[in-house]
Protein backbone atom coordinates (compact mmCIF):
# COMPACT_ATOMS: atom_id res chain seq x y z
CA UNK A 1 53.11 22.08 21.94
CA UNK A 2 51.78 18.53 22.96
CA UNK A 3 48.27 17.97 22.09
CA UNK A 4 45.32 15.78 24.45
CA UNK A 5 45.53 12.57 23.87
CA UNK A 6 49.31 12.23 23.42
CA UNK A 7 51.22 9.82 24.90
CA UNK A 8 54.66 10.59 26.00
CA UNK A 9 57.45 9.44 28.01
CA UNK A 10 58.30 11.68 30.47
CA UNK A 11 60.31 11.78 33.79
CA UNK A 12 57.86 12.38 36.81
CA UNK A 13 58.29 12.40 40.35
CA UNK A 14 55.96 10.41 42.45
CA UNK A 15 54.59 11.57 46.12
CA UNK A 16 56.47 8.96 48.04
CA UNK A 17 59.84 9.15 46.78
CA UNK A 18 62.26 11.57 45.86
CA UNK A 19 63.47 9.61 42.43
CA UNK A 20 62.28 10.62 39.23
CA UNK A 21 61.23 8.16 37.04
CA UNK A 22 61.07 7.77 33.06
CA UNK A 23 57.20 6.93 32.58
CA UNK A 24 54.58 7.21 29.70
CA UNK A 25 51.71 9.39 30.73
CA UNK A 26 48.76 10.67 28.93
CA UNK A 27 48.53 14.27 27.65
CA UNK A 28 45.54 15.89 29.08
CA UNK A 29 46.11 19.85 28.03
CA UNK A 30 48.97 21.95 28.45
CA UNK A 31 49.58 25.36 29.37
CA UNK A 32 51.87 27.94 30.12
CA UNK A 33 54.93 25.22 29.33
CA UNK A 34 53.21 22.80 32.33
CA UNK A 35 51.55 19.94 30.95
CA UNK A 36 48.73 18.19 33.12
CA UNK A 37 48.97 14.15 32.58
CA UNK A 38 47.47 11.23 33.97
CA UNK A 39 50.12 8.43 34.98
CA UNK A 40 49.89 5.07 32.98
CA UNK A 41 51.57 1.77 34.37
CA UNK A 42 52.43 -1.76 33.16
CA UNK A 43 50.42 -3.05 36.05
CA UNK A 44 47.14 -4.42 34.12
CA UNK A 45 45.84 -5.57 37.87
CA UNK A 46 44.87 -1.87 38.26
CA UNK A 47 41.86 0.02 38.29
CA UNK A 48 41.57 2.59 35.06
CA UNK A 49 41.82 2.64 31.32
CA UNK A 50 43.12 -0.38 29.63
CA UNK A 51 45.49 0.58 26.64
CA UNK A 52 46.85 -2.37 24.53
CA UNK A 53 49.46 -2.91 22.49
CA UNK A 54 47.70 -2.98 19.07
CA UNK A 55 47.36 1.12 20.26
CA UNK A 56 50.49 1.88 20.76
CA UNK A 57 51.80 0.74 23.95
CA UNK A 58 54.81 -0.78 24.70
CA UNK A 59 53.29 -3.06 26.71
CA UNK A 60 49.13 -3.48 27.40
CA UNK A 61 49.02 -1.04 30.14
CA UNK A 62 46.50 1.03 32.13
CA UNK A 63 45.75 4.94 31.78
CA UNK A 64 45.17 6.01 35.79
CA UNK A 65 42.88 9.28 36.32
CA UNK A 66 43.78 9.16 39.75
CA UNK A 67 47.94 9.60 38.53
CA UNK A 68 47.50 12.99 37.96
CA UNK A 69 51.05 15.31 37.46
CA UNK A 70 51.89 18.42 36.21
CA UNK A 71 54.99 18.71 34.94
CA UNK A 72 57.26 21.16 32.39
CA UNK A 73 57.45 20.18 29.08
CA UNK A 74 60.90 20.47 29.14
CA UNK A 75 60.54 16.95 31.04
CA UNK A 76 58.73 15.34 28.58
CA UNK A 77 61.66 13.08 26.21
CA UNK A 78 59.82 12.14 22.96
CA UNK A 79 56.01 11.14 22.13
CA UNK A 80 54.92 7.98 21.43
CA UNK A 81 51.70 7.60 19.84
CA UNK A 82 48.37 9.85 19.90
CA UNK A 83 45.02 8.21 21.75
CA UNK A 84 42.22 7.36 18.96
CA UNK A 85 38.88 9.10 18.88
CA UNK A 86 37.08 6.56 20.67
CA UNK A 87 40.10 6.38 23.49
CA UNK A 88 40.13 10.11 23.89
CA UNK A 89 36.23 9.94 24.14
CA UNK A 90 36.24 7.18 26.87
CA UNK A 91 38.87 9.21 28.96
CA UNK A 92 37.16 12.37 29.03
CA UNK A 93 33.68 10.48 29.73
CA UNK A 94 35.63 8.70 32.71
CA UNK A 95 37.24 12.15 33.79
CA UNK A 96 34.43 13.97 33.81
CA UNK A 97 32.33 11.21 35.56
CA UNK A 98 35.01 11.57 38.57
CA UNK A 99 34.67 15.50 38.36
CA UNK A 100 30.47 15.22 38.54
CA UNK A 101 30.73 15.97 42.13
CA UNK A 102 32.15 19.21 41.84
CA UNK A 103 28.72 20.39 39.70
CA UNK A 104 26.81 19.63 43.25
């Protein structure tokens, strides 16, 4: 079972291809075998959650709330690090920020 706040590299298919790609996405809950994550890229130009190396990363990055896939677990090749309090904190205060509008 992967856990919020996992990172994990994991094929995914994006909306304007057909290739599936090996990428590290955030683990935001899981169930029923399909795990909801949130797409993080390389490209530090972007808009989102910056995620450095001295966290885990591969390579300083940027967790996107907007990248949002489901996909099996069975996709999912290995984890690579867990998100610290504070990280896991800032992403759910960002998430739910972007969700407010559903309350009205």
């Amino acid at each position: 079972m992967y856990k919020p706040g996992e990172v994990v590299l994991t094929q995914i298919q994006f909306v304007d291809t057909y290739e599936i790609k090996i990428r590290p996405a955030l683990v935001l809950f899981e169930e029923f075998d399909n795990i909801i994550v949130a797409g993080i890229t390389s490209n530090t130009s972007m808009n989102g959650i910056e995620l450095s190396r001295k966290e885990g990363a591969i390579k300083d990055s940027v967790i996107k709330l907007n990248y949002l896939f489901t996909i099996s677990k069975m996709m999912v090749k290995k984890t690579l690090f867990s998100l610290s309090k504070d990280k896991k904190k800032l992403v759910f205060d960002e998430f739910t920020e972007k969700l407010a509008e559903l309350k009205e």
